[in-house]
Protein backbone atom coordinates (compact mmCIF):
# COMPACT_ATOMS: atom_id res chain seq x y z
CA UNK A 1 0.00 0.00 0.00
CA UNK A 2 3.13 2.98 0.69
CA UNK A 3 3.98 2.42 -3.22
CA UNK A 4 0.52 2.88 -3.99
CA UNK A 5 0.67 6.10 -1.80
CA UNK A 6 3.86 7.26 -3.08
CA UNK A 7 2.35 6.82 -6.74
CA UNK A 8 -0.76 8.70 -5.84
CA UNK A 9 1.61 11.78 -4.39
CA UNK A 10 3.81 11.59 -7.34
CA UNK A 11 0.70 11.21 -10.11
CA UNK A 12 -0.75 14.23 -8.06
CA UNK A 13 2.05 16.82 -8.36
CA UNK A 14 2.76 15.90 -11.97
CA UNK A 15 -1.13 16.07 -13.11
CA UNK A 16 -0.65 19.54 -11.45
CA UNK A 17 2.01 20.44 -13.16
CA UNK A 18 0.63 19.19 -16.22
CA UNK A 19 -2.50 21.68 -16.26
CA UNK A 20 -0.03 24.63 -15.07
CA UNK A 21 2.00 23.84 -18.14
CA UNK A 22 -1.77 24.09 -20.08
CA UNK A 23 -2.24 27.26 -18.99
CA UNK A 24 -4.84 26.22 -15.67
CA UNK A 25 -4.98 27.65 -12.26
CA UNK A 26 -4.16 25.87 -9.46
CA UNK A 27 -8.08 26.47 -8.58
CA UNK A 28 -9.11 24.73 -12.27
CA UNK A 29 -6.64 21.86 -11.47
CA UNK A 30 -7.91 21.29 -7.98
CA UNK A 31 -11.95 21.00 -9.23
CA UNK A 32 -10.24 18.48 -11.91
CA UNK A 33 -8.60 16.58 -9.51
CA UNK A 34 -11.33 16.56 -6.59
CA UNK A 35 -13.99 15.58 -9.05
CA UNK A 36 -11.99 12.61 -10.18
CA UNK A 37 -10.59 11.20 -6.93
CA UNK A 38 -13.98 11.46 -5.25
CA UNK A 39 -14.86 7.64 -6.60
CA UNK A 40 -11.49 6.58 -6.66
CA UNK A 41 -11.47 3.18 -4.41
CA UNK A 42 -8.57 5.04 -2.26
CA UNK A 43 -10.12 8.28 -2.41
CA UNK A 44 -9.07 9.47 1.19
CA UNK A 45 -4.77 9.33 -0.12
CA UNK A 46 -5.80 10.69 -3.05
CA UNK A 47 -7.67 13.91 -2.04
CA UNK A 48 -4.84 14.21 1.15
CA UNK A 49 -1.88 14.12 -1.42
CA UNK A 50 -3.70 16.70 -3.33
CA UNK A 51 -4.63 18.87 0.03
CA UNK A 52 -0.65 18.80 0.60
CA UNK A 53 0.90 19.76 -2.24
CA UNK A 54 2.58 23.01 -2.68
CA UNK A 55 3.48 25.42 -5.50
CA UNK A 56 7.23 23.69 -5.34
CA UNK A 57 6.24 20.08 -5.70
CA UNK A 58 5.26 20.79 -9.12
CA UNK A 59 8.24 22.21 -11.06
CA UNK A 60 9.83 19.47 -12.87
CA UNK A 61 6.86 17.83 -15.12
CA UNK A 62 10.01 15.61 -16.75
CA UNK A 63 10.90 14.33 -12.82
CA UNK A 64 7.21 14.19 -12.10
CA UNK A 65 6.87 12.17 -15.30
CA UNK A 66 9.39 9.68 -15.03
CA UNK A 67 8.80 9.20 -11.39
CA UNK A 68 4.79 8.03 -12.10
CA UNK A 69 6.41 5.76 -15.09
CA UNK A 70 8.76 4.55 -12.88
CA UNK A 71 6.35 3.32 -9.85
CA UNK A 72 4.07 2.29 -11.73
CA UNK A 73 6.56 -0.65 -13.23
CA UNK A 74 7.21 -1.66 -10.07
CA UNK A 75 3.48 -1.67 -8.92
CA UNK A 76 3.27 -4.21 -12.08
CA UNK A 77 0.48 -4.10 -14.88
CA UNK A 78 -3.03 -2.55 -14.07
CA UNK A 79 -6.12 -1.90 -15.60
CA UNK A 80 -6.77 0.76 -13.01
CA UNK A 81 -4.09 2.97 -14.92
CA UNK A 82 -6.77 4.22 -17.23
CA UNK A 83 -8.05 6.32 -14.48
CA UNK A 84 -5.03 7.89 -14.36
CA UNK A 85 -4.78 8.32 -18.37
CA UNK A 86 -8.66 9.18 -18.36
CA UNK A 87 -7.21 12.37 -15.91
CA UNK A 88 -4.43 13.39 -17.49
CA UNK A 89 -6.45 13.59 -20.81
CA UNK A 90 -9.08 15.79 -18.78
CA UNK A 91 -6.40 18.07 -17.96
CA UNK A 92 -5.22 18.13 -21.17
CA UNK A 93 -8.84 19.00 -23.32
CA UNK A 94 -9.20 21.74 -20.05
CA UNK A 95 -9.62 25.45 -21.66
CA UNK A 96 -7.05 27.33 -19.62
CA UNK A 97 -7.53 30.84 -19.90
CA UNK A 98 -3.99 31.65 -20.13
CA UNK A 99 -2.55 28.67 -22.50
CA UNK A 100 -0.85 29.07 -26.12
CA UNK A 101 -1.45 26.43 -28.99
CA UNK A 102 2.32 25.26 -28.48
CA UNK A 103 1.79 24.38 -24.42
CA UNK A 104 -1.45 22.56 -25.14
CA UNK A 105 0.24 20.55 -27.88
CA UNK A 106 3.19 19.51 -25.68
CA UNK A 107 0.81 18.93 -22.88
CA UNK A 108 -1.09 16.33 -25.50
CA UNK A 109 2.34 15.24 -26.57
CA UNK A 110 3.19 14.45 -22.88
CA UNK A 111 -0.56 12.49 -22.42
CA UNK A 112 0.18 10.22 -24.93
CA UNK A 113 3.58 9.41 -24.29
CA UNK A 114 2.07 8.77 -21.01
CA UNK A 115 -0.23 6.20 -22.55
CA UNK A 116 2.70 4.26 -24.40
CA UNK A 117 5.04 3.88 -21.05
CA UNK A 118 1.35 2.35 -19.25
CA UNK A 119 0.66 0.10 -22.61
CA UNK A 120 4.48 -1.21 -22.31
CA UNK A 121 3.63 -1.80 -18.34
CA UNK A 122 0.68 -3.18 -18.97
CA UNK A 123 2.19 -5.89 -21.67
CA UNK A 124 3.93 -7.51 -19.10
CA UNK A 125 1.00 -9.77 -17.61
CA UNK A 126 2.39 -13.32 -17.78
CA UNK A 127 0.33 -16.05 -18.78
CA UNK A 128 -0.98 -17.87 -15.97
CA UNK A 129 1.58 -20.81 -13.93
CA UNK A 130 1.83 -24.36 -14.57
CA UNK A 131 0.33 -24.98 -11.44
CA UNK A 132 -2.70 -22.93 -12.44
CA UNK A 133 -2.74 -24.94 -15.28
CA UNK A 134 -2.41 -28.21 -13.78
CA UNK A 135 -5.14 -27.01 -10.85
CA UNK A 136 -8.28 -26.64 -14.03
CA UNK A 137 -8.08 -31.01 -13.80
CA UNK A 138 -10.41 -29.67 -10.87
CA UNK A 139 -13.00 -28.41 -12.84
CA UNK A 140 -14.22 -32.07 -13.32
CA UNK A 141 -15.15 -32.29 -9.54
CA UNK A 142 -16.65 -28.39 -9.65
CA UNK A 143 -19.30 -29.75 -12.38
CA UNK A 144 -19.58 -33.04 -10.98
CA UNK A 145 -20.43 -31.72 -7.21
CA UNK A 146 -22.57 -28.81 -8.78
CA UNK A 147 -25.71 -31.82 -8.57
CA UNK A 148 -25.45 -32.53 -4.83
CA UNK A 149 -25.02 -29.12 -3.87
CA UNK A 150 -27.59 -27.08 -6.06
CA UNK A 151 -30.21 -27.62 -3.88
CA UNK A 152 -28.80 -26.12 -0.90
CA UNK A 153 -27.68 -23.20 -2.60
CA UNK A 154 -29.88 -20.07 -1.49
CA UNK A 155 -32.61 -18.33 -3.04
CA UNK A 156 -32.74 -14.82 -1.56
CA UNK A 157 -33.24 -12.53 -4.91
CA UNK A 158 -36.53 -11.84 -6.90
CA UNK A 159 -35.79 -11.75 -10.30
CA UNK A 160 -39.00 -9.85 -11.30
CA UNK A 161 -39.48 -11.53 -14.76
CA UNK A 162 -36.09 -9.29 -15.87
CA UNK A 163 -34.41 -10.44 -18.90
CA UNK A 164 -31.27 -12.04 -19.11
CA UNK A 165 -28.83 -13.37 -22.09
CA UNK A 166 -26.33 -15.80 -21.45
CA UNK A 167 -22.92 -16.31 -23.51
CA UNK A 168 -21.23 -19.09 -22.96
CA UNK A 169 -16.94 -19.36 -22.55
CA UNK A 170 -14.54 -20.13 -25.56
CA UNK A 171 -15.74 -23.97 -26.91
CA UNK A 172 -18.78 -23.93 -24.81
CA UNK A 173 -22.42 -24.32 -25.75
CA UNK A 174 -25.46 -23.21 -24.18
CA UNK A 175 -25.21 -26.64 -21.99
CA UNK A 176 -22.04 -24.57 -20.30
CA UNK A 177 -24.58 -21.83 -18.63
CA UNK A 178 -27.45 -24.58 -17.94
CA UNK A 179 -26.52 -23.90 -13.90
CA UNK A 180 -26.24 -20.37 -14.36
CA UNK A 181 -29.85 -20.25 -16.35
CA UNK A 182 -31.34 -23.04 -14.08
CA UNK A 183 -30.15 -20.83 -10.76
CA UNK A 184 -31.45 -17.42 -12.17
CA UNK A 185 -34.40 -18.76 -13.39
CA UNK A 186 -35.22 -20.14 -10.06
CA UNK A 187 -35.18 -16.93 -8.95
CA UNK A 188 -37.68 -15.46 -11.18
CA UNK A 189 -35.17 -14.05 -13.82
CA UNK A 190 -36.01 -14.48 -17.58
CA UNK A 191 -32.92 -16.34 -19.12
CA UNK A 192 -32.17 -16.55 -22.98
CA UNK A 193 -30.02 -18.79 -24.63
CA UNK A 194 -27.07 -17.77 -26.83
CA UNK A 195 -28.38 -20.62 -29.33
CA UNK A 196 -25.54 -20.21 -31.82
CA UNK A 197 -23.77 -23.87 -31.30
CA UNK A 198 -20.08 -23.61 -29.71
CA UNK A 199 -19.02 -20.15 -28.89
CA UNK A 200 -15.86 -19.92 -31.44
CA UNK A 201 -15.07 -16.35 -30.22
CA UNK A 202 -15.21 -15.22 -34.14
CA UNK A 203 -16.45 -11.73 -35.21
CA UNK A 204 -19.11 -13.16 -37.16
CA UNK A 205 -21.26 -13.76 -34.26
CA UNK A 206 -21.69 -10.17 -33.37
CA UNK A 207 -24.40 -9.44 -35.91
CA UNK A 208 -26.92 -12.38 -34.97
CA UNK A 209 -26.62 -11.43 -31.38
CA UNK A 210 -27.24 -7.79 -32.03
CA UNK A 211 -30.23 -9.12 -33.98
CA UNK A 212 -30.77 -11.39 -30.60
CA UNK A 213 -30.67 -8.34 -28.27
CA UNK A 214 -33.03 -6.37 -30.20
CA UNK A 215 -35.78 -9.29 -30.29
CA UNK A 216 -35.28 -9.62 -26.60
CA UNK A 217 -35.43 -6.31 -25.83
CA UNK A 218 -38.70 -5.67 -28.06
CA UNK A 219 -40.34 -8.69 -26.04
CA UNK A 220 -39.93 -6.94 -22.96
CA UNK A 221 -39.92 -3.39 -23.72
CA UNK A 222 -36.94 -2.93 -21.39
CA UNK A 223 -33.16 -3.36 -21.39
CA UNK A 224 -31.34 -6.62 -21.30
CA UNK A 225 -28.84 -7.94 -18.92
CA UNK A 226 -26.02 -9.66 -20.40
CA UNK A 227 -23.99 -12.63 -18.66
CA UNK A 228 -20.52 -13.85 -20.43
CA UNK A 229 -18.51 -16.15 -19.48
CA UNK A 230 -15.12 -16.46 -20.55
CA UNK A 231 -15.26 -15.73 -24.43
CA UNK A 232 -18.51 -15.10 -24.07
CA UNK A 233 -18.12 -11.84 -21.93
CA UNK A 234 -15.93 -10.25 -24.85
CA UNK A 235 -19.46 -9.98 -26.61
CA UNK A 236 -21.11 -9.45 -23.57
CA UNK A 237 -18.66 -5.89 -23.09
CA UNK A 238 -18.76 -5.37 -27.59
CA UNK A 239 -22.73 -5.61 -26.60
CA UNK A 240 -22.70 -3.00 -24.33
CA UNK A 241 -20.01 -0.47 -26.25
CA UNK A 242 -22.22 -0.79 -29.08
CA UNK A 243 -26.13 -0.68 -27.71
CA UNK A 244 -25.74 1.25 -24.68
CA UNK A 245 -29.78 1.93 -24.97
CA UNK A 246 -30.15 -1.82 -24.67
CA UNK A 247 -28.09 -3.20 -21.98
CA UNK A 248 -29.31 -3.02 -18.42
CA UNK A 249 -25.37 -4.23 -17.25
CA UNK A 250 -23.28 -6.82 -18.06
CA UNK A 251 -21.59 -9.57 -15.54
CA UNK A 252 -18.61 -11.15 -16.94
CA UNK A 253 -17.33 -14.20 -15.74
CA UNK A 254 -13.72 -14.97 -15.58
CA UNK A 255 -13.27 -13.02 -18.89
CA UNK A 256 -10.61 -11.03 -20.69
CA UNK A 257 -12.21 -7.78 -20.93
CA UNK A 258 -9.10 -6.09 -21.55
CA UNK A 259 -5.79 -6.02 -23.18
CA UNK A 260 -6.58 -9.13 -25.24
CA UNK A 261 -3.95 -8.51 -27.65
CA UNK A 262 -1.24 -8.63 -26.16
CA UNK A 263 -2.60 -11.18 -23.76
CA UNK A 264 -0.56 -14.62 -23.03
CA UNK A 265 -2.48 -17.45 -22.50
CA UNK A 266 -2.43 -21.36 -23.51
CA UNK A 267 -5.42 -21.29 -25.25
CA UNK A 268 -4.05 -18.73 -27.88
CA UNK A 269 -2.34 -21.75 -29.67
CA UNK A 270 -5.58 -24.06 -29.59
CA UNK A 271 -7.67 -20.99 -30.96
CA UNK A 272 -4.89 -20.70 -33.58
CA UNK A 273 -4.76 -24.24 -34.68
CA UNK A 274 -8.92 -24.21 -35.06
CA UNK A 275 -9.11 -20.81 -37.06
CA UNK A 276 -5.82 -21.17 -39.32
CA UNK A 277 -4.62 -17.62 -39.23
CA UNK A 278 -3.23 -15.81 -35.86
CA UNK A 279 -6.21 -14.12 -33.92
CA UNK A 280 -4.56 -10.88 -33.35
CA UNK A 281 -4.64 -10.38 -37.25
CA UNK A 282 -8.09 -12.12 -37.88
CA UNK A 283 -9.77 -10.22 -35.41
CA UNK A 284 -8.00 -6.90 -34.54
CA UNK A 285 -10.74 -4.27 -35.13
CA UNK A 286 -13.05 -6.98 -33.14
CA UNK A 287 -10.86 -7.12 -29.96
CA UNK A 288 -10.18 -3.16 -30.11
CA UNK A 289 -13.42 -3.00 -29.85
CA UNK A 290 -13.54 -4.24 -26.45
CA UNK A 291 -11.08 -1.76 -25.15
CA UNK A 292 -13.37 0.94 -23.96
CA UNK A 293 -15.56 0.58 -20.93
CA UNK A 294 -19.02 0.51 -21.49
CA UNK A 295 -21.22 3.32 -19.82
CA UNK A 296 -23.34 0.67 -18.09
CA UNK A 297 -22.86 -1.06 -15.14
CA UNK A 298 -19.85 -3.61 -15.18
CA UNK A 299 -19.40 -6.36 -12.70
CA UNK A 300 -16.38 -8.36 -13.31
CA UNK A 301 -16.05 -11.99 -11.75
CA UNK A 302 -12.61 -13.63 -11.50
CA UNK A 303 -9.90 -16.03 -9.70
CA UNK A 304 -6.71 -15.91 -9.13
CA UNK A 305 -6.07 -19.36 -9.95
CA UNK A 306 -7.55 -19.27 -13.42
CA UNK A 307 -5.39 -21.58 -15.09
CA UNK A 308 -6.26 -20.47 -18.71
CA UNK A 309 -7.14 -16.72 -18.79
CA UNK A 310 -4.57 -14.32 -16.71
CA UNK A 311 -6.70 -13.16 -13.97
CA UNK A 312 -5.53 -9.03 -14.04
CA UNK A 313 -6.99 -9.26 -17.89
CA UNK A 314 -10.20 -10.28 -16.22
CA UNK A 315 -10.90 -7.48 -13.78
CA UNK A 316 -12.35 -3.56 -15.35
CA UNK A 317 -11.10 -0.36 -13.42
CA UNK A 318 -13.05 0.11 -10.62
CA UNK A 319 -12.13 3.72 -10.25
CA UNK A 320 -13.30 4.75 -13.77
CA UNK A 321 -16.55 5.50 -12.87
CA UNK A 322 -19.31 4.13 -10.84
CA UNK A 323 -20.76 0.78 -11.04
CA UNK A 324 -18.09 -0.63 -11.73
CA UNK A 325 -17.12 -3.82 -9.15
CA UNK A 326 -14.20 -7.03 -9.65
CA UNK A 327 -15.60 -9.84 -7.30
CA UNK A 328 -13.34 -12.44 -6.63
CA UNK A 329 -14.34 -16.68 -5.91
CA UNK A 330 -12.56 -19.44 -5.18
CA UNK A 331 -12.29 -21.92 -8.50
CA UNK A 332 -11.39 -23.31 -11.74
CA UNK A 333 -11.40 -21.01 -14.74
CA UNK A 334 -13.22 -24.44 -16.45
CA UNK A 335 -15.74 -24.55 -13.04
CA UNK A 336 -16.75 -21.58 -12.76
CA UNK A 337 -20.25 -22.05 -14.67
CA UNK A 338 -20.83 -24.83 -11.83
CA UNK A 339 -19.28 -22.58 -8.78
CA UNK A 340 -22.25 -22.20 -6.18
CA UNK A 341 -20.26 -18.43 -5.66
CA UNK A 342 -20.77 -17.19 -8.96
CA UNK A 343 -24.20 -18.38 -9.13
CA UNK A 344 -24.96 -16.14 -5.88
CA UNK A 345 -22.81 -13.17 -7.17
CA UNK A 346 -24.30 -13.23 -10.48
CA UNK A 347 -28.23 -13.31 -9.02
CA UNK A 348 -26.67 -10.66 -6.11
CA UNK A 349 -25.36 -8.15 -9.07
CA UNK A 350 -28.56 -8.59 -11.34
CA UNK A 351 -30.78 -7.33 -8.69
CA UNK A 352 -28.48 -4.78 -7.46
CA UNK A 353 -27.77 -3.35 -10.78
CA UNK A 354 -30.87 -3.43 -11.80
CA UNK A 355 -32.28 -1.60 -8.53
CA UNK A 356 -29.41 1.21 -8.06
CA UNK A 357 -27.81 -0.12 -4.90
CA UNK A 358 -24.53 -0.80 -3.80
CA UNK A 359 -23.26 -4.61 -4.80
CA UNK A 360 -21.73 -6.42 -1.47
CA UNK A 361 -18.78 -8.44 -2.36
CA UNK A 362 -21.06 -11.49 -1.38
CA UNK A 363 -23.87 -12.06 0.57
CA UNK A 364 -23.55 -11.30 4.22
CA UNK A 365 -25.26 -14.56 5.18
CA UNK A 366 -23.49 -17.50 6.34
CA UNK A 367 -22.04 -18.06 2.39
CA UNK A 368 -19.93 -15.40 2.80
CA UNK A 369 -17.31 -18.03 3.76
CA UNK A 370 -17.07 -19.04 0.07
CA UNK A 371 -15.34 -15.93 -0.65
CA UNK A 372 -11.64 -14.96 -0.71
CA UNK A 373 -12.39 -11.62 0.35
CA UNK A 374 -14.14 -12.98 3.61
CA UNK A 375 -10.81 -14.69 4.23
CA UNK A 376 -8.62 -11.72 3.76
CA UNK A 377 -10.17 -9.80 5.74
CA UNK A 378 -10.17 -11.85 8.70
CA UNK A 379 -6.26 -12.18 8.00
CA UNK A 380 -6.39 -8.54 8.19
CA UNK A 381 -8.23 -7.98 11.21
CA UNK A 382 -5.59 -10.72 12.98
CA UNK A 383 -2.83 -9.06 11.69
CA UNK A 384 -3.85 -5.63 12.90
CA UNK A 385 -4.44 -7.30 16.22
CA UNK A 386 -0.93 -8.70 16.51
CA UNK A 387 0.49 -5.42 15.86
CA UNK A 388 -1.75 -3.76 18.54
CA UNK A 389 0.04 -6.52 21.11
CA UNK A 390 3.43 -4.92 19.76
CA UNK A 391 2.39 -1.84 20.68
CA UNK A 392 1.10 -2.50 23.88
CA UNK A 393 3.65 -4.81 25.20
């Protein structure tokens, strides 16, 4: 957490120098700033480094410049660094009263050089362990267990007849999201199928489920919620770039929802082998497509044991915007459409989405056990208790 803190006091004093150098007061730069950290998950560091800087601290924009680069390789690839891009380019449009032509086009100059260094960072995510790998053999007991525990999984959410499209993961049918469907429309959810065969992850699919989403949507005369898994929340996230006015939210499921080019992964070579041509070149427009963040609510399931899919590809920036939540369970990146967690999250973030509230990380029933967050936190809370004993003694 101090490198985090050291990059938020360093990112603050060169984003300030960065709008002096467009021509902004230090009044314009503060509103920015203030109005962007507010939902920022660390808000409270944020708006204190910005309370204590000082005219001084924000010289050198070069220092300032390489110092963000320089912490933010050693904090290690991030999605959240598009907050910090998404600032900077804030700054950057801001009319300054007192800025020339030539300072706003070295400011922009500056922004996207920015951008590179973070894309270089960001290429770095390594493609998940051997261990990881060997660990999805575990799958086959997630879908085989799945039958004696379904019934005790509970049924707490009213799904109010809302509709809900289901995508299945990379090789998978609609048999792959038969829990999923089964659970949600126990709950009083209406599911649809994706009905297209196995999910190749191919470009061609995009205009029958556009043509899916509008039948759906005409039915019920009200937006669609969209749940991917795996592949299938790449066209869950293309979905909602593309028919905003459509999708209620989407809830992706252990799914690369960005950075898929560059992305390392085992499964690249099997997609290769079954489409003949490399993916990046067959479907580059398609997977730039998924880069931006959709401007509906995003809830982003994933483990950090995925042994197929690098798990930091599967998790959207959380301090974009909000709305925006990455939910952790305990599994298989191959179990995780039998996982009695990510049936509960995905019913939990329907509901909540869909009725403007807050989404808990999990229930706060007795299930919250099947959670890694429940787990950290109690490791937290013990650890904070041993130091209070160091204190004290």
């Amino acid at each position: 957490m101090e490198v985090r803190i050291q990059l938020y006091n360093k990112f603050t004093q060169f984003a300030m120098s960065l709008g002096r150098l467009n021509g902004l007061s230090i009044d314009e730069i503060n509103t920015v700033l203030k109005n962007s950290y507010e939902r920022h998950p660390h808000a409270e560091f944020m708006l204190g480094a910005l309370e204590n800087i000082h005219e001084k601290d924000i010289e050198d924009f070069k220092f300032l410049f390489n110092e963000c680069v320089r912490i933010c390789d050693e904090l290690g690839p991030s999605r959240e660094y598009i907050t910090l891009l998404s600032i900077l380019t804030t700054i950057a449009n801001e009319a300054g009263e007192n800025k020339t032509l030539e300072q706003n086009q070295l400011v922009h100059e500056i922004v996207l050089k920015f951008k590179k260094e973070i894309e270089l960072i960001n290429q770095k995510i390594p493609k998940p362990p051997l261990f990881n790998m060997l660990l999805e053999s575990r799958s086959l007991l997630e879908w085989g267990s799945i039958y004696a525990i379904y019934p005790f999984i509970p049924k707490r959410i009213e799904g109010n007849g809302r509709p809900v499209l289901l995508i299945p993961p990379y090789l998978g049918d609609d048999y792959s999201t038969s829990f999923v469907r089964r659970y949600l429309d126990s709950l009083g959810f209406k599911t649809y199928k994706w009905e297209m065969g196995f999910n190749m992850v191919k470009s061609h699919y995009i205009p029958r489920l556009e043509e899916k989403l509008d039948d759906i949507y005409e039915m019920h005369k009200e937006k669609v919620s969209i749940v991917g898994w795996s592949g299938g929340g790449i066209f869950a996230k293309i979905m909602a770039n593309r028919h905003p006015n459509q999708v209620e939210q989407i809830i992706t499921i252990a799914s690369p929802v960005w950075g898929v080019m560059d992305m390392k992964t085992p499964v690249y070579g099997l997609l290769e082998f079954f489409q003949g041509k490399s993916l990046k070149e067959r479907n580059k427009r398609f997977l730039q497509e998924l880069e931006p963040i959709p401007n509906v609510p995003v809830t982003c399931i994933y483990t950090k044991t995925d042994g197929l899919v690098p798990w930091k590809h599967c998790m959207e920036a959380e301090s974009y915007r909000k709305g925006i939540k990455n939910i952790e369970v305990f599994g298989s990146h191959s179990g995780l459409g039998a996982n009695a967690s990510v049936l509960m999250i995905t019913a939990n973030a329907l509901s909540a989405n869909i009725n403007g509230v807050t989404i808990e990380d999990a229930t706060p029933h007795i299930e919250r056990i099947l959670y890694p967050f429940y787990w950290s936190h109690k490791k937290w809370k013990l650890f904070k208790k041993k130091s209070n004993l160091v204190q004290t003694s």
